[in-house]
Protein backbone atom coordinates (compact mmCIF):
# COMPACT_ATOMS: atom_id res chain seq x y z
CA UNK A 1 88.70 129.03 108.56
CA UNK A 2 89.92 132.35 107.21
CA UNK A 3 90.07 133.61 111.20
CA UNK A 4 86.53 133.35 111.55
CA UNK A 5 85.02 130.60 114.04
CA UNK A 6 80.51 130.66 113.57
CA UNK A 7 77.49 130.10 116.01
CA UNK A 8 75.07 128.39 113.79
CA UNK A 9 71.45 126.99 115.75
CA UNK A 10 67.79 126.98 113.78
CA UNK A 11 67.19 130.90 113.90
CA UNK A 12 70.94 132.41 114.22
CA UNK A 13 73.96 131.83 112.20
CA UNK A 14 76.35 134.62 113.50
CA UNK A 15 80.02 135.14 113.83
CA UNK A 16 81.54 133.89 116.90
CA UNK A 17 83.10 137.88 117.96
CA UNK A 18 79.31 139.54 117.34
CA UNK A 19 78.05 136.84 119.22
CA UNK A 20 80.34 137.64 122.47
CA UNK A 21 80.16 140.59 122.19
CA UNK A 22 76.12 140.61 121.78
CA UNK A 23 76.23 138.46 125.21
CA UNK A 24 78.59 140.78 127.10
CA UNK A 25 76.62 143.91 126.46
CA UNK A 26 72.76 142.11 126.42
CA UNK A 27 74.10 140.13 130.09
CA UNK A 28 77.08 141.53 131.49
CA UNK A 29 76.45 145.39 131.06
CA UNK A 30 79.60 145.21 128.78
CA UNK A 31 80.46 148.08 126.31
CA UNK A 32 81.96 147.10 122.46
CA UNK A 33 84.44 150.28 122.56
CA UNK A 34 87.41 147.08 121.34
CA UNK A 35 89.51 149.11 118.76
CA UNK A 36 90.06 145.58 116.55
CA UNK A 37 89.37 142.12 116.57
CA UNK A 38 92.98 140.96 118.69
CA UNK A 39 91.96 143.55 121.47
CA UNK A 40 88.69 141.69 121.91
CA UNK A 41 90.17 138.20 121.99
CA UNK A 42 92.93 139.32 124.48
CA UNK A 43 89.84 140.63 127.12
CA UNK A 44 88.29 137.78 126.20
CA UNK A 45 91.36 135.49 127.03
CA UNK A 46 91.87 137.85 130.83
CA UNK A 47 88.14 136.97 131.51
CA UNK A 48 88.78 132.95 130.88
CA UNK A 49 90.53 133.53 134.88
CA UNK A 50 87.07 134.29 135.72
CA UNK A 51 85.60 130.75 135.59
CA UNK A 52 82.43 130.11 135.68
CA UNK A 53 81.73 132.15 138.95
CA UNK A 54 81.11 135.01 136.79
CA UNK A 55 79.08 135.73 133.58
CA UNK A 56 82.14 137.19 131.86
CA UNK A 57 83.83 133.54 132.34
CA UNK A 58 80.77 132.09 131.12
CA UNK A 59 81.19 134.00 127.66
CA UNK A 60 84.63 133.63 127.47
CA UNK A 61 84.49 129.90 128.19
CA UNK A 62 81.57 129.73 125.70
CA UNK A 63 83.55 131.97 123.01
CA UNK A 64 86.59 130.03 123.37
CA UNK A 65 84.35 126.73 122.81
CA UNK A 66 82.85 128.11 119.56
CA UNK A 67 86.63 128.63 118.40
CA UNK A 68 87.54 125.26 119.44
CA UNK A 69 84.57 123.92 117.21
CA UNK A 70 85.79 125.59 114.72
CA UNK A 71 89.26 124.24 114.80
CA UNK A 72 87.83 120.99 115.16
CA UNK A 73 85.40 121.11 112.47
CA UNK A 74 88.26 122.54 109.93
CA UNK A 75 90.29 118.90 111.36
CA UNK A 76 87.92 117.02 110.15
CA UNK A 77 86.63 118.26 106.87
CA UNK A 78 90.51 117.91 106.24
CA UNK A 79 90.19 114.46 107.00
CA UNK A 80 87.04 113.92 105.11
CA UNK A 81 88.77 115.36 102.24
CA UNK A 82 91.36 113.50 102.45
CA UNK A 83 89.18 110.33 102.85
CA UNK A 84 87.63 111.51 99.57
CA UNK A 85 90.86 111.37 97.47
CA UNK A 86 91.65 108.06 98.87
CA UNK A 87 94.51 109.54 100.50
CA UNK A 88 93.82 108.88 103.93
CA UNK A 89 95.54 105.50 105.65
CA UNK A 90 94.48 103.79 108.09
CA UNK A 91 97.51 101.84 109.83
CA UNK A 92 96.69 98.29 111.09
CA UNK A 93 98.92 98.96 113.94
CA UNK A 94 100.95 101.65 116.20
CA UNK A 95 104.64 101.64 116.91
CA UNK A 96 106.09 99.29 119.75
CA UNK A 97 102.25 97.75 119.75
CA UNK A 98 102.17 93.78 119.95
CA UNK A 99 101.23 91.87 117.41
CA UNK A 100 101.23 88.30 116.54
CA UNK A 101 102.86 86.63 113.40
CA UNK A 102 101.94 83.15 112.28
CA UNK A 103 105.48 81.76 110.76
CA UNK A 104 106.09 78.60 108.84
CA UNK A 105 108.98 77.46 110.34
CA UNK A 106 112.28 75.27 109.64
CA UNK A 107 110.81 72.20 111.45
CA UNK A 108 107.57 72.46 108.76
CA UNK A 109 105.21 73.44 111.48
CA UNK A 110 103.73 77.27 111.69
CA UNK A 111 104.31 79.09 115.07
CA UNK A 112 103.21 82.43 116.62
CA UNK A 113 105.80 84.49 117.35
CA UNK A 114 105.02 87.46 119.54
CA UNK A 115 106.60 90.66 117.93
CA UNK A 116 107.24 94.21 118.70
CA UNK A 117 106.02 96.40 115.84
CA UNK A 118 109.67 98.51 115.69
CA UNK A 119 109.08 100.75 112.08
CA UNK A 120 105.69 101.26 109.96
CA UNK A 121 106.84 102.51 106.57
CA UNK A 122 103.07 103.59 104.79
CA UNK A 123 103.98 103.48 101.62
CA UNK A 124 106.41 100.41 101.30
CA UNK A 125 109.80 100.07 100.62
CA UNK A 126 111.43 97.61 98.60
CA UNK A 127 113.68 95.30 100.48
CA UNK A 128 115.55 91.89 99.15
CA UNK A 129 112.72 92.51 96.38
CA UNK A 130 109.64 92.62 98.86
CA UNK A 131 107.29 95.80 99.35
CA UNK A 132 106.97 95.76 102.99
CA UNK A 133 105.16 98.41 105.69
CA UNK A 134 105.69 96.76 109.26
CA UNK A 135 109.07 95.76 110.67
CA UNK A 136 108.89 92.91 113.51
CA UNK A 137 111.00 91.82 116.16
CA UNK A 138 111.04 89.84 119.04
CA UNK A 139 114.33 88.01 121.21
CA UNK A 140 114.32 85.55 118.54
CA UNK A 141 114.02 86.84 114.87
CA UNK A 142 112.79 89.72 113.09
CA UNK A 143 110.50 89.97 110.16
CA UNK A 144 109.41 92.17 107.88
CA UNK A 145 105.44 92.60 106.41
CA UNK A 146 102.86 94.28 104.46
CA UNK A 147 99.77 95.81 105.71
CA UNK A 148 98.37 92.74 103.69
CA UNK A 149 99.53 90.32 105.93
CA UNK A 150 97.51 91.76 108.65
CA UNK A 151 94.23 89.29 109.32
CA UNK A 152 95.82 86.50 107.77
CA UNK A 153 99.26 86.21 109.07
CA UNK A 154 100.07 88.75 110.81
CA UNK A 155 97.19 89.80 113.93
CA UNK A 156 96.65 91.92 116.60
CA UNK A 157 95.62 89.37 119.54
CA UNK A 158 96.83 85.99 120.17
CA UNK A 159 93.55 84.47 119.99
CA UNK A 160 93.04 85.92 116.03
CA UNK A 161 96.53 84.33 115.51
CA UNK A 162 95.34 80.56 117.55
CA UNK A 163 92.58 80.63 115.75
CA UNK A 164 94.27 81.20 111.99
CA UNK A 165 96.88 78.93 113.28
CA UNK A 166 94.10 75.97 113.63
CA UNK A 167 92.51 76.56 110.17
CA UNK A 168 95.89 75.82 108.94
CA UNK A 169 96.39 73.19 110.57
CA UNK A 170 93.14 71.51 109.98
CA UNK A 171 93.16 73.10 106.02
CA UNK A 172 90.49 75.48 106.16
């Protein structure tokens, strides 16, 4: 953002200090005698306990917005970038979120087993000679699984796991 935050509309695209200061002197009878850029942020940041009851608020609030924007903007075409690259991960699940693992078990039948998702590792680790990304547990056992096994044997609501458990059982 190189400390710069814009106003862009149709007719205007104008640096987010001019701006403010444009509005303080064209509606609040406000002079631009600020020495540097820091000085004029700090006034700016005293008239923010204004509110809204007075037009200086209003340009503060509205000059503080455009910087916000700006931040937000600079989030996301970090994000986009890193969508771009195919660097950016999307995790199936959150930490201590409930999930639902469908288990073949010792009797021969498959179960659900309600787990607590306790580590997410996103890029794998090898373990007993397995790549997994999700560590499980519950009172009764522990697993661990790839993002893989998400949507077919791990899932994220009982009735996705019922419902995978059934096509198994019936062999679809």
């Amino acid at each position: 953002m190189d400390g710069k935050a814009r106003y862009r509309d149709y007719d205007l695209d104008i640096d987010a200090r001019e701006l403010a200061r444009r509005l303080l002197k064209d509606y609040a009878d406000g002079d631009d005698a600020f020495t540097c850029d820091d000085d004029f942020d700090d006034f700016m940041m005293d008239c923010l306990q204004d509110g809204i009851d007075s037009i200086w608020g209003v340009i503060a609030l509205f000059y503080r917005n455009l910087w916000a924007m700006a931040d937000l903007y600079e989030k996301l075409k970090e994000f986009e970038d890193l969508e771009e690259q195919g660097r950016l991960l999307k995790l199936p699940c959150a930490l201590r979120d409930k999930v639902y693992d469908v288990v073949l078990c010792d009797d021969g039948e498959y179960h659900i087993f309600e787990m607590k998702v306790c580590n997410i590792n996103p890029f794998g680790d090898e373990r007993k000679g397995k790549v997994w990304n999700v560590y499980l547990e519950s009172d009764y056992t522990k697993a661990y699984r790839s993002f893989y096994d998400f949507g077919k044997t791990v899932f994220l609501t009982r009735r996705e796991a019922e419902l995978a458990l059934r096509n198994l059982k019936t062999g679809r």
